[in-house]
PDB file of N, CA and C in Angstrom:
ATOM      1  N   UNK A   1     -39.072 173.560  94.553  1.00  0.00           N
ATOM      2  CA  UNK A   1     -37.806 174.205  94.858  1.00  0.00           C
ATOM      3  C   UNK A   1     -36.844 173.156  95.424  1.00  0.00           C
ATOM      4  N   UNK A   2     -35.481 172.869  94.843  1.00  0.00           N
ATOM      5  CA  UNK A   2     -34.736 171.961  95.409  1.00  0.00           C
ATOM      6  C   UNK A   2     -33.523 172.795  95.813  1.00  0.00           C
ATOM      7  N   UNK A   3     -33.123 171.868  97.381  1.00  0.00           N
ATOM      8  CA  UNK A   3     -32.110 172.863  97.957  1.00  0.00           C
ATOM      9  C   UNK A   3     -31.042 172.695  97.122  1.00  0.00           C
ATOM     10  N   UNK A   4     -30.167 173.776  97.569  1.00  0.00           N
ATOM     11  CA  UNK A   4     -28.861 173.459  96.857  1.00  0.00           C
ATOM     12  C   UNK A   4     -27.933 172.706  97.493  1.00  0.00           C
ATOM     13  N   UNK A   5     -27.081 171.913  96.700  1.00  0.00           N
ATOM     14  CA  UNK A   5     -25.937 170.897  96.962  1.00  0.00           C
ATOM     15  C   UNK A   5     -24.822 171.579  97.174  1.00  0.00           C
ATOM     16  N   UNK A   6     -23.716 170.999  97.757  1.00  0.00           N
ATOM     17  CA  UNK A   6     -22.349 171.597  98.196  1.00  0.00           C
ATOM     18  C   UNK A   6     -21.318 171.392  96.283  1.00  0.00           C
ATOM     19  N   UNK A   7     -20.878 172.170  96.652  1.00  0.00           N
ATOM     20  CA  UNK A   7     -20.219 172.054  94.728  1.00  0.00           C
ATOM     21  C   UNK A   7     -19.121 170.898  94.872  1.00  0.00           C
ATOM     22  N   UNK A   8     -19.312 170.396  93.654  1.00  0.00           N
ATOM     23  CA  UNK A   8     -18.964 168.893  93.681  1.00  0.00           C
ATOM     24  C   UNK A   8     -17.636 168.996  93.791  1.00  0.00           C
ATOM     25  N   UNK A   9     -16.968 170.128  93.477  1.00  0.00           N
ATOM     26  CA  UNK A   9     -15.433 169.911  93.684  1.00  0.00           C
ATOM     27  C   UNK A   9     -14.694 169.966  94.997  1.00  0.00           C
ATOM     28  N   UNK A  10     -15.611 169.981  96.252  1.00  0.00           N
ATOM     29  CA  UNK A  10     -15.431 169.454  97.419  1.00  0.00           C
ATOM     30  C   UNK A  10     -15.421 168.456  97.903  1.00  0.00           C
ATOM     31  N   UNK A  11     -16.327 167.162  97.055  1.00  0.00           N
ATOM     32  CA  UNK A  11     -16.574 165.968  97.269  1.00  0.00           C
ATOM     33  C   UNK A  11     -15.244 165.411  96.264  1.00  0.00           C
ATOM     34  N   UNK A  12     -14.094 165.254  97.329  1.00  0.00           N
ATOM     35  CA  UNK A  12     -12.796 163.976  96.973  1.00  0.00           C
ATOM     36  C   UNK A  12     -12.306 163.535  97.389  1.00  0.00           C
ATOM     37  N   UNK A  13     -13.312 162.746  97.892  1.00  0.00           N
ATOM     38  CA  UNK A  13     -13.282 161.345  98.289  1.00  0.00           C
ATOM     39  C   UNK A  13     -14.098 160.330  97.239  1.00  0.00           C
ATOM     40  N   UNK A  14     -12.951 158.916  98.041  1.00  0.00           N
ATOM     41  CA  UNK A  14     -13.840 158.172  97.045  1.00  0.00           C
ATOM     42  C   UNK A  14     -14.292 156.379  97.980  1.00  0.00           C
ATOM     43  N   UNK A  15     -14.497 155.974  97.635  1.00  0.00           N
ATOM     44  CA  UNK A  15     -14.625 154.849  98.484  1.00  0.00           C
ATOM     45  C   UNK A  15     -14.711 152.900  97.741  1.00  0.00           C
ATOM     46  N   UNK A  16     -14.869 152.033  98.158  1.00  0.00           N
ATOM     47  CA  UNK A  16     -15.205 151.088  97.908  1.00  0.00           C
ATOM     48  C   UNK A  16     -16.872 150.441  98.294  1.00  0.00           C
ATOM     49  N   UNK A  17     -17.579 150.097  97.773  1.00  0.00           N
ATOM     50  CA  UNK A  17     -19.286 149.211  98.660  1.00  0.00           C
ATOM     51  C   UNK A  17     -19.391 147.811  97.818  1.00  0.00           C
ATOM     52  N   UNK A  18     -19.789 147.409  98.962  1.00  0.00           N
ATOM     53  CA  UNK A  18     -20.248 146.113  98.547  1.00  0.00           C
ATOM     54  C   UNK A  18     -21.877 145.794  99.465  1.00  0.00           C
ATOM     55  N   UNK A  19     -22.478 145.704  98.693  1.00  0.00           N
ATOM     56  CA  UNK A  19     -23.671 145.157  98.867  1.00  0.00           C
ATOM     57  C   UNK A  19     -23.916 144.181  99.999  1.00  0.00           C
ATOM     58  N   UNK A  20     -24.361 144.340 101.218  1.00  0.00           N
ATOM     59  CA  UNK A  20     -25.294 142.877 102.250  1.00  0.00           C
ATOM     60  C   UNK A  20     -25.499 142.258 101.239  1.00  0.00           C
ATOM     61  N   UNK A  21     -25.727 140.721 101.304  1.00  0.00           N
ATOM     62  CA  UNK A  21     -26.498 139.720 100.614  1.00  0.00           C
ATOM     63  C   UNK A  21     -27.019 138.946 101.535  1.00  0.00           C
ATOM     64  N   UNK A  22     -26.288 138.421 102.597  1.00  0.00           N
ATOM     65  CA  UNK A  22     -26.790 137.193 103.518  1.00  0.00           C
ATOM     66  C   UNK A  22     -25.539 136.773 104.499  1.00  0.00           C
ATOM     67  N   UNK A  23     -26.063 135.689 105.024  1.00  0.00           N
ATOM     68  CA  UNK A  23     -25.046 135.242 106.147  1.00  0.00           C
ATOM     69  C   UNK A  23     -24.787 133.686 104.906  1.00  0.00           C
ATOM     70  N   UNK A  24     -23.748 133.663 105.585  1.00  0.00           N
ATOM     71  CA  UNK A  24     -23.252 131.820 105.139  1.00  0.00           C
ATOM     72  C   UNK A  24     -22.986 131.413 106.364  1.00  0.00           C
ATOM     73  N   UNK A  25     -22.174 130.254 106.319  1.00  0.00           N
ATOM     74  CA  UNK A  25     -22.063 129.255 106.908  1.00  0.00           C
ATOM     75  C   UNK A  25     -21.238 129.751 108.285  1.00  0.00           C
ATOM     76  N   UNK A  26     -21.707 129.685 109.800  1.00  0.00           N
ATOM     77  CA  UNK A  26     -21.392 130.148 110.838  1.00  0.00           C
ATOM     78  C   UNK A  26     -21.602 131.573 111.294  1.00  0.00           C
ATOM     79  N   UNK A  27     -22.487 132.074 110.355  1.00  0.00           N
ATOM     80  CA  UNK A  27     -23.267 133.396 110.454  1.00  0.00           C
ATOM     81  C   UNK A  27     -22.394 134.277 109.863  1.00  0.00           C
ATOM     82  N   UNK A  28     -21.878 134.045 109.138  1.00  0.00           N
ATOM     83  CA  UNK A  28     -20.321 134.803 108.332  1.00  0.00           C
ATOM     84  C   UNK A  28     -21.090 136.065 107.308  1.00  0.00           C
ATOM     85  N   UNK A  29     -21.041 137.124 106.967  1.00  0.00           N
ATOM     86  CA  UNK A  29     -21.928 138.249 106.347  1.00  0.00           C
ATOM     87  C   UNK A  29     -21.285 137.584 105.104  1.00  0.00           C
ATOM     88  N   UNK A  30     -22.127 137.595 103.711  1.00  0.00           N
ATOM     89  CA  UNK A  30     -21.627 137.611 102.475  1.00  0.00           C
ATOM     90  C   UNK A  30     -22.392 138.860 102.227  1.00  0.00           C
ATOM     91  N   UNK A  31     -20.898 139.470 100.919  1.00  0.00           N
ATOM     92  CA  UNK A  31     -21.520 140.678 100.393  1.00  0.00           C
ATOM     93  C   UNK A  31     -20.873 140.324  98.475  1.00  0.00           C
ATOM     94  N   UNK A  32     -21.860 141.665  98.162  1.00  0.00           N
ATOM     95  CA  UNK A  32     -21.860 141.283  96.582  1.00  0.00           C
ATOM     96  C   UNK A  32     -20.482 142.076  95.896  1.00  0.00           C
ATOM     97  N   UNK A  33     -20.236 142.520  94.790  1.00  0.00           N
ATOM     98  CA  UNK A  33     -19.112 142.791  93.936  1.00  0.00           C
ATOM     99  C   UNK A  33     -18.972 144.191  94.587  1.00  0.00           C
ATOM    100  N   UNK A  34     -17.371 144.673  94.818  1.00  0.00           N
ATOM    101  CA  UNK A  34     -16.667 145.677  94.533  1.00  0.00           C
ATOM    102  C   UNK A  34     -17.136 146.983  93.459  1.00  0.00           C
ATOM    103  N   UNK A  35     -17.757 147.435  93.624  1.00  0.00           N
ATOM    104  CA  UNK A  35     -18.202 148.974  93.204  1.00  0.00           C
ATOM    105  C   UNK A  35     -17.444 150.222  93.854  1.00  0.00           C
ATOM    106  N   UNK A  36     -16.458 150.961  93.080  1.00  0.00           N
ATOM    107  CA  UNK A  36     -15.998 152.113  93.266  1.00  0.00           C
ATOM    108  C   UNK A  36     -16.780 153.434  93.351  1.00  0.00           C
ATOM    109  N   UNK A  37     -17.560 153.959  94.432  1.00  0.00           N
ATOM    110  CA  UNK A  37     -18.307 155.328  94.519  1.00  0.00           C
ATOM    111  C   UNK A  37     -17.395 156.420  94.605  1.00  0.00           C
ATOM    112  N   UNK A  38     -17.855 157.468  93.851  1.00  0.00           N
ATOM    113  CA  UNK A  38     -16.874 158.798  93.639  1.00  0.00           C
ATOM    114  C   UNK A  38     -17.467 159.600  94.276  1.00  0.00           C
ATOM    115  N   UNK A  39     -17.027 161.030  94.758  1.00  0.00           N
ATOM    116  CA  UNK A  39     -17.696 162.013  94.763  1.00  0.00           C
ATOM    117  C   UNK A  39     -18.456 161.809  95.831  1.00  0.00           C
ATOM    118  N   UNK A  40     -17.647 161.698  96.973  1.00  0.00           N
ATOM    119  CA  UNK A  40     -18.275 161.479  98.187  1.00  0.00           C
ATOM    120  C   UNK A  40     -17.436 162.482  99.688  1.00  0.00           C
ATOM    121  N   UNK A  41     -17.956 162.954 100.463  1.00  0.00           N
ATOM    122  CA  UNK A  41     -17.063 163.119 102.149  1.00  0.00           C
ATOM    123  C   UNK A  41     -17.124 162.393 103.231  1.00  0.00           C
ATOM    124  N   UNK A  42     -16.048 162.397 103.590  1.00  0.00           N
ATOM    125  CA  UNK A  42     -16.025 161.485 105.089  1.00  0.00           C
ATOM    126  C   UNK A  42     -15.324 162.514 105.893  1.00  0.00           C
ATOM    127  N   UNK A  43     -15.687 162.555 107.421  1.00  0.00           N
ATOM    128  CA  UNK A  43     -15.844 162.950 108.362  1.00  0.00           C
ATOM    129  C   UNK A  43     -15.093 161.689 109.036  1.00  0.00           C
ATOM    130  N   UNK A  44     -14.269 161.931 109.619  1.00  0.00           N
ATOM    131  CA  UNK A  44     -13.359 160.690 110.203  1.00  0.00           C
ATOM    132  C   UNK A  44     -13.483 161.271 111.714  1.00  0.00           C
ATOM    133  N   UNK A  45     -14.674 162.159 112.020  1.00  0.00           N
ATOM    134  CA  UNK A  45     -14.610 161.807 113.753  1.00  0.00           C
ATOM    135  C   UNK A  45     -15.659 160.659 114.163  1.00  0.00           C
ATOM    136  N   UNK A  46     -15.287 159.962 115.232  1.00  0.00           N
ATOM    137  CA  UNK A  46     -16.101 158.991 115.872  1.00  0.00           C
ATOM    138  C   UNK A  46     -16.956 159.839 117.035  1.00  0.00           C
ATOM    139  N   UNK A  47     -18.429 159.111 116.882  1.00  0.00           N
ATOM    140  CA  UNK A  47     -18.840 159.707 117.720  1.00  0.00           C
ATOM    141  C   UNK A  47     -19.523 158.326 119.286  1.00  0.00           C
ATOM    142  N   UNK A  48     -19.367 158.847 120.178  1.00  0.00           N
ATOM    143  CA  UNK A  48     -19.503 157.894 121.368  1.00  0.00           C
ATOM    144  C   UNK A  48     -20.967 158.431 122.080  1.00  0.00           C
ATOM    145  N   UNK A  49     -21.355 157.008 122.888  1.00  0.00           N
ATOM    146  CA  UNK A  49     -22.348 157.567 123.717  1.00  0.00           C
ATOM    147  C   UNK A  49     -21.724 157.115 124.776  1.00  0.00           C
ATOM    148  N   UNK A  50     -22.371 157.515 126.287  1.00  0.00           N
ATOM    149  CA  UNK A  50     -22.007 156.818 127.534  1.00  0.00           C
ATOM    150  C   UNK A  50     -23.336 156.627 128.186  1.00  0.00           C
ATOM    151  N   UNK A  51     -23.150 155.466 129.535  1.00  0.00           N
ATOM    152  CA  UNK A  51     -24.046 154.700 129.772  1.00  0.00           C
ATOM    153  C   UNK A  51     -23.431 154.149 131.576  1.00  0.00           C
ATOM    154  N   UNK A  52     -24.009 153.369 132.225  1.00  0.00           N
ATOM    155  CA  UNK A  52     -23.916 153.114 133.347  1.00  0.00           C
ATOM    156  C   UNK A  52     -22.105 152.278 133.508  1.00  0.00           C
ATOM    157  N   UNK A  53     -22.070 151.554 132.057  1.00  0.00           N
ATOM    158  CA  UNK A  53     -20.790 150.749 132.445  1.00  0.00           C
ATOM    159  C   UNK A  53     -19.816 151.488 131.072  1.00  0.00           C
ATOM    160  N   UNK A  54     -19.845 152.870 131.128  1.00  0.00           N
ATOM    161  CA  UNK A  54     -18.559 153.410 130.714  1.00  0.00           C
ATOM    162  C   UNK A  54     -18.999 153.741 129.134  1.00  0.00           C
ATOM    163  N   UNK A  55     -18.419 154.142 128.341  1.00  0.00           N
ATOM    164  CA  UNK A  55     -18.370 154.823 126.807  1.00  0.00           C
ATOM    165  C   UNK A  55     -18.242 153.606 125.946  1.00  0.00           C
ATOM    166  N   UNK A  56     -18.714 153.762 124.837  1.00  0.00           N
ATOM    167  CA  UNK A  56     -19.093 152.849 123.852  1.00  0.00           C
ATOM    168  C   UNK A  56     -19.328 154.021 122.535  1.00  0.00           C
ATOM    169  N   UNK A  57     -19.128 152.855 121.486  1.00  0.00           N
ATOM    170  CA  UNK A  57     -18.742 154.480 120.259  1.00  0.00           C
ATOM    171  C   UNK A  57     -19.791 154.011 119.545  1.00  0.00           C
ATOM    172  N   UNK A  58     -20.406 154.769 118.673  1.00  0.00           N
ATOM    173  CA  UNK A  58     -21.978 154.576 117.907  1.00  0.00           C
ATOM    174  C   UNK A  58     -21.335 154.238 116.249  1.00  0.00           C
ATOM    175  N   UNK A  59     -19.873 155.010 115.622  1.00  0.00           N
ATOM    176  CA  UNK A  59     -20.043 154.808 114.522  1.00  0.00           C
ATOM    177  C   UNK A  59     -18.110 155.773 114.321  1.00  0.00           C
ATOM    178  N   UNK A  60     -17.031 155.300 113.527  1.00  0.00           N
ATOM    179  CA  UNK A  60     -15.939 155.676 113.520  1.00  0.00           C
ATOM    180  C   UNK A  60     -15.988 157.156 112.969  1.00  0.00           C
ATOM    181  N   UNK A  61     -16.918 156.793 111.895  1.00  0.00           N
ATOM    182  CA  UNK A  61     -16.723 157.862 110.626  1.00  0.00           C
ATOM    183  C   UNK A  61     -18.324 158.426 110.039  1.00  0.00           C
ATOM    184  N   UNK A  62     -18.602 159.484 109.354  1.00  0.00           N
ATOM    185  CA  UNK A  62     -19.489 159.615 108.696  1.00  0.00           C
ATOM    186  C   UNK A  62     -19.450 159.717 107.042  1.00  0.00           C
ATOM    187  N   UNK A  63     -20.303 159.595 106.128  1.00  0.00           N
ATOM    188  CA  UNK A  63     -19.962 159.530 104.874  1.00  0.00           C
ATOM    189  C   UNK A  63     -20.661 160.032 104.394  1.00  0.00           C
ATOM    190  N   UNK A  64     -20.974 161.379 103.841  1.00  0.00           N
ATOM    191  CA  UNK A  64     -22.071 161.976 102.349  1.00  0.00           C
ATOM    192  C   UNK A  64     -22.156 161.472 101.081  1.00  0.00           C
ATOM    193  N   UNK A  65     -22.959 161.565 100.679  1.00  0.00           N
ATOM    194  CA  UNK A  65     -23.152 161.107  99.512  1.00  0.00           C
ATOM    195  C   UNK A  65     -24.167 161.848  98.839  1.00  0.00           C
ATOM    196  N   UNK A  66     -24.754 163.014  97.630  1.00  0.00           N
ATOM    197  CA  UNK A  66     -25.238 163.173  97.592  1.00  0.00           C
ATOM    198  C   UNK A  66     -26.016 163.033  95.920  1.00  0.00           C
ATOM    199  N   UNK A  67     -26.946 163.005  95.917  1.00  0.00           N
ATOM    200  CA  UNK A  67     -27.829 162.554  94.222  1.00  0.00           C
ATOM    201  C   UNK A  67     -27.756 163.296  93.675  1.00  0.00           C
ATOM    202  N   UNK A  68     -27.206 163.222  92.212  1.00  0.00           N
ATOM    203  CA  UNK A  68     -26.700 163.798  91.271  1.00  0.00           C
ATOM    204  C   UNK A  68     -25.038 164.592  91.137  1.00  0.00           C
ATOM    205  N   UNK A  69     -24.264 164.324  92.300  1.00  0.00           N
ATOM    206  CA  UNK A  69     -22.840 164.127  92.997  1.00  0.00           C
ATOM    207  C   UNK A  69     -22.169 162.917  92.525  1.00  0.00           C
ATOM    208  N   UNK A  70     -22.302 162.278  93.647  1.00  0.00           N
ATOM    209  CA  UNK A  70     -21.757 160.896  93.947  1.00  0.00           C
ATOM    210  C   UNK A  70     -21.961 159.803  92.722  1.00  0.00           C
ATOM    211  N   UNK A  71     -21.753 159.532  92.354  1.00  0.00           N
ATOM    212  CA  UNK A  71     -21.575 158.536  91.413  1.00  0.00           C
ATOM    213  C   UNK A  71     -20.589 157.141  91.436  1.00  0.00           C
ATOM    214  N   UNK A  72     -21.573 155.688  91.451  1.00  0.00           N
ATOM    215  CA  UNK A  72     -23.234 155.865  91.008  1.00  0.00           C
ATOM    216  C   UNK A  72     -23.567 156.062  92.839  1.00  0.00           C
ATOM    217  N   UNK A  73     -24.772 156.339  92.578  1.00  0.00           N
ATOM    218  CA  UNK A  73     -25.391 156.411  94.625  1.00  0.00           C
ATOM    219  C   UNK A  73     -26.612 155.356  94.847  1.00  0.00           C
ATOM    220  N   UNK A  74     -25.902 153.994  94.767  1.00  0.00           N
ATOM    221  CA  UNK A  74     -26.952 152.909  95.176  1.00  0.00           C
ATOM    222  C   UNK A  74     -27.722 153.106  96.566  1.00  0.00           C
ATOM    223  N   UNK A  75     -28.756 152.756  96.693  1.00  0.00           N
ATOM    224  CA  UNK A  75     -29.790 152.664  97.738  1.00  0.00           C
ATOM    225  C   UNK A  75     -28.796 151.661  99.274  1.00  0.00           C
ATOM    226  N   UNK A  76     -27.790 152.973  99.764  1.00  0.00           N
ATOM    227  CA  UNK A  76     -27.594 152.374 100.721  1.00  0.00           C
ATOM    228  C   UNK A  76     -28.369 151.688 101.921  1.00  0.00           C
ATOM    229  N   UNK A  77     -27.991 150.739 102.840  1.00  0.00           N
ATOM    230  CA  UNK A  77     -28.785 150.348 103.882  1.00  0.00           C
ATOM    231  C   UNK A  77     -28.255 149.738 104.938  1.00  0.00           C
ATOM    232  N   UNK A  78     -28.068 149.427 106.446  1.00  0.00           N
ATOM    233  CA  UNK A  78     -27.401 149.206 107.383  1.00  0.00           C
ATOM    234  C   UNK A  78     -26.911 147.716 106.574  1.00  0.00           C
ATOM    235  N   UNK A  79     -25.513 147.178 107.034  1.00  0.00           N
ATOM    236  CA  UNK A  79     -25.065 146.024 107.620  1.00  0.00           C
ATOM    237  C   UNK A  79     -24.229 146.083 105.980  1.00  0.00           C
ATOM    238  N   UNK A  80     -24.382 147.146 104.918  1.00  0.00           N
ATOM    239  CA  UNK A  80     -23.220 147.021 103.471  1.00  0.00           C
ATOM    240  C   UNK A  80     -22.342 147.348 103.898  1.00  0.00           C
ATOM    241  N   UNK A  81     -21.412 147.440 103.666  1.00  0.00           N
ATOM    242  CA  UNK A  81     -19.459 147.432 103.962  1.00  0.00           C
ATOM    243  C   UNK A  81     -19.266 148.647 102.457  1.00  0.00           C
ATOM    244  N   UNK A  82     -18.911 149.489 103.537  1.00  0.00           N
ATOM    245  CA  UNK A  82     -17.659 150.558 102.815  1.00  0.00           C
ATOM    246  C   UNK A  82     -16.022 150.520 103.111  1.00  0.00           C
ATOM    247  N   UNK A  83     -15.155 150.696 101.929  1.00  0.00           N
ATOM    248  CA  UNK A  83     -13.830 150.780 102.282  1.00  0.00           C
ATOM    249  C   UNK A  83     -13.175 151.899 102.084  1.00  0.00           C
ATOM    250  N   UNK A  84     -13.038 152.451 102.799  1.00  0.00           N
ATOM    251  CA  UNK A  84     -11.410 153.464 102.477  1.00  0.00           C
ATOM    252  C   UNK A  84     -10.991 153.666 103.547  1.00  0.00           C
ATOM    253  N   UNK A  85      -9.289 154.404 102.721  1.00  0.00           N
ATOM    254  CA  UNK A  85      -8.197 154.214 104.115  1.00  0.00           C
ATOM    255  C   UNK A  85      -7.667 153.106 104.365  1.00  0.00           C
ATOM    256  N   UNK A  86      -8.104 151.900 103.338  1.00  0.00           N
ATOM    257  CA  UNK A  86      -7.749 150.308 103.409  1.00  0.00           C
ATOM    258  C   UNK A  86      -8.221 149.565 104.494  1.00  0.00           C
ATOM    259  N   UNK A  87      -9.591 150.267 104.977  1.00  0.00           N
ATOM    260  CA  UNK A  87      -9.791 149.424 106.441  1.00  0.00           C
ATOM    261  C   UNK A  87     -11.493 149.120 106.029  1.00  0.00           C
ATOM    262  N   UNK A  88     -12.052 147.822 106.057  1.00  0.00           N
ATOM    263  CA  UNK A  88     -13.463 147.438 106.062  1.00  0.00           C
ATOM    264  C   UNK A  88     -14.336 148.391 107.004  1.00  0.00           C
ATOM    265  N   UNK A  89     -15.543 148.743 106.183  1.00  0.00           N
ATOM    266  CA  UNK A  89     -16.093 149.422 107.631  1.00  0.00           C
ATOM    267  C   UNK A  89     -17.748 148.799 107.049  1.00  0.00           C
ATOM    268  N   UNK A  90     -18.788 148.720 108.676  1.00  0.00           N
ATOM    269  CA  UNK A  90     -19.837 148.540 108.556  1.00  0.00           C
ATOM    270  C   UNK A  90     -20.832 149.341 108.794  1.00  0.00           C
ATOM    271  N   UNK A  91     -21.975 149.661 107.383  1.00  0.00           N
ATOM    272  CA  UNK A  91     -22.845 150.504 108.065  1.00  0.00           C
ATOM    273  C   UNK A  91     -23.460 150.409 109.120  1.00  0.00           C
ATOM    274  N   UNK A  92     -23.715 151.618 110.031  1.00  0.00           N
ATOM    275  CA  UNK A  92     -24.907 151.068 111.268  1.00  0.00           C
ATOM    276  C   UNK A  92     -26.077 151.681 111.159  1.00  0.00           C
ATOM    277  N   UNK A  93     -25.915 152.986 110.334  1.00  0.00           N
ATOM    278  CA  UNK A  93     -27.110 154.020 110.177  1.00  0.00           C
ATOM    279  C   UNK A  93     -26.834 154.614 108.743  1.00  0.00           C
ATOM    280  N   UNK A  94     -28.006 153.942 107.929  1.00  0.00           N
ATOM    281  CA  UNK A  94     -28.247 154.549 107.088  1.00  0.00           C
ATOM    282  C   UNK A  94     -28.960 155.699 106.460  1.00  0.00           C
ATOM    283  N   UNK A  95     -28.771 157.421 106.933  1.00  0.00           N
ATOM    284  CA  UNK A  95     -30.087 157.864 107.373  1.00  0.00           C
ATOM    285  C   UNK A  95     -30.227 158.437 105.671  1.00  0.00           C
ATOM    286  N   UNK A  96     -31.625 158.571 105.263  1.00  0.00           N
ATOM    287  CA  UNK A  96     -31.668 159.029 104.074  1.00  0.00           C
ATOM    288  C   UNK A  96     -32.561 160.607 104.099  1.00  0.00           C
ATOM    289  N   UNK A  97     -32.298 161.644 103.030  1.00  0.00           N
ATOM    290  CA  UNK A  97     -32.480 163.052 103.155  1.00  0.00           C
ATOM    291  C   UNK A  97     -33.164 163.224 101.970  1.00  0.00           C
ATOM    292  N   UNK A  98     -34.646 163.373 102.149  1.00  0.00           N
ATOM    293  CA  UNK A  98     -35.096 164.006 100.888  1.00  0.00           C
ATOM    294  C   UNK A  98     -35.307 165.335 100.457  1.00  0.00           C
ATOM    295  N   UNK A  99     -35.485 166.046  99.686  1.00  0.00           N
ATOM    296  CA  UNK A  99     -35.726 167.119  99.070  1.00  0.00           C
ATOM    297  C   UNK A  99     -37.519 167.437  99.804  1.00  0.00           C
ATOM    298  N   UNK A 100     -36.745 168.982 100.144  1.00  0.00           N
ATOM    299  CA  UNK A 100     -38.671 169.140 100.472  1.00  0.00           C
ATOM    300  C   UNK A 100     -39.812 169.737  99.572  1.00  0.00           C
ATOM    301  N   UNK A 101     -40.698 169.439  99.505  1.00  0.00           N
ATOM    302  CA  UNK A 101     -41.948 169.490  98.611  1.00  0.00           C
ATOM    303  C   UNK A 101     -41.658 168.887  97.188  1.00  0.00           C
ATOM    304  N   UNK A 102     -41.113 167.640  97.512  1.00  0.00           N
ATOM    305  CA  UNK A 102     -40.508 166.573  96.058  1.00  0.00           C
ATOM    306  C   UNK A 102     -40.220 165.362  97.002  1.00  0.00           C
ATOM    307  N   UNK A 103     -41.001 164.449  96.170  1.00  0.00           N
ATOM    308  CA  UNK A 103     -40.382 162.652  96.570  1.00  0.00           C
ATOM    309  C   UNK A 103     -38.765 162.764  95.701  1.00  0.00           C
ATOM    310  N   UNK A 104     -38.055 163.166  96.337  1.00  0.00           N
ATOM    311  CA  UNK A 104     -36.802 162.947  95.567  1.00  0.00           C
ATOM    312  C   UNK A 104     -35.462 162.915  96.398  1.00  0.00           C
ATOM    313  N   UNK A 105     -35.104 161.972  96.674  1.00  0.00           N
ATOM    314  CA  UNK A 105     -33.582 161.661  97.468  1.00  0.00           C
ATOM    315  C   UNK A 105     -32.280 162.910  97.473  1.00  0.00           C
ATOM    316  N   UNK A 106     -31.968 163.531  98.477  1.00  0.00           N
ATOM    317  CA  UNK A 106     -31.230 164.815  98.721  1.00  0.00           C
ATOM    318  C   UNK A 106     -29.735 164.193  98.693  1.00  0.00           C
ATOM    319  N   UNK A 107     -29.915 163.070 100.251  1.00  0.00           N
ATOM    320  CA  UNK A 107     -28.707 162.549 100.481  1.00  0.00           C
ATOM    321  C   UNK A 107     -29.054 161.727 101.405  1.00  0.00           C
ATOM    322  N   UNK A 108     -27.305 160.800 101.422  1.00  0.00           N
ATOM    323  CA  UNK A 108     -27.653 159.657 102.443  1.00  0.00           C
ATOM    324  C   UNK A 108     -26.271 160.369 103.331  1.00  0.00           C
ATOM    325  N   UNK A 109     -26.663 160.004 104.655  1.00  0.00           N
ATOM    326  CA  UNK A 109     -25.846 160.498 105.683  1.00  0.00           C
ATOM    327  C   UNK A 109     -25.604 158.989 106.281  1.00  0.00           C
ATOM    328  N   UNK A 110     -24.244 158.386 106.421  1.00  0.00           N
ATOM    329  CA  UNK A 110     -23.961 156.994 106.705  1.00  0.00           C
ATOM    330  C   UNK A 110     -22.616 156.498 108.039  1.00  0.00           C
ATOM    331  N   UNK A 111     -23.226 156.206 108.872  1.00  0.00           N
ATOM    332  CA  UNK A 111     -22.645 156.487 109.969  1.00  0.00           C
ATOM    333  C   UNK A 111     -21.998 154.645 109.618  1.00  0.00           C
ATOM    334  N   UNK A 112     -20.606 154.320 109.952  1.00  0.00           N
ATOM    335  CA  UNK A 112     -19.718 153.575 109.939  1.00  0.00           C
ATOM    336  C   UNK A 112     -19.006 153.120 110.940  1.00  0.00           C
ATOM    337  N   UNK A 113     -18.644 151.580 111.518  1.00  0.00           N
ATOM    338  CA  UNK A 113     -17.804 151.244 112.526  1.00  0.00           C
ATOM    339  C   UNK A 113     -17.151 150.164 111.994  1.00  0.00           C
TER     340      UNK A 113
END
């Protein structure tokens, strides 16, 4: 039994990713080619934690993405760069959602700063 998905004509948004690859020279992040993902939501609240020396924010934005939606839906993972809104953003949490009683990917829930 697979749950059901939100109907795709809610998902419009769209975004930019580029792939982690490595650090270069002065610990600088290199990332791979410009890929346009469709069929995606963002959640543009930030969420914060607090702590002994004051508030600190965990992530700006959140991003759905879901399999057989989103198109294409590469195997996100912390430290790839998403764009929209014209502003770079970095994953910090890549959490991934499978389908229950199936090895099969639901969704990725992707927290951004």
């Amino acid at each position: 039994m697979l749950v059901q998905k939100p109907p795709k004509n809610t998902l419009v948004e769209e975004m930019i990713y580029r792939t982690y690859v490595g650090e270069g020279d002065y610990n600088k992040p290199i990332y791979g080619d410009y890929e346009t993902i469709r069929f995606v939501r963002i959640d543009r609240k930030p969420k914060y934690t607090f702590d002994g020396k004051g508030q600190k924010i965990l992530w700006n934005a959140t991003v759905f993405c879901f399999e057989g939606l989103t198109t294409p839906l590469p195997a996100f993972k912390e430290k790839d760069m998403l764009i929209f809104d014209g502003i770079e953003h970095k994953i910090v949490s890549a959490a991934v959602f499978k389908e229950p009683y199936v090895d099969q990917i639901y969704s990725y829930e992707l927290g951004v700063v």
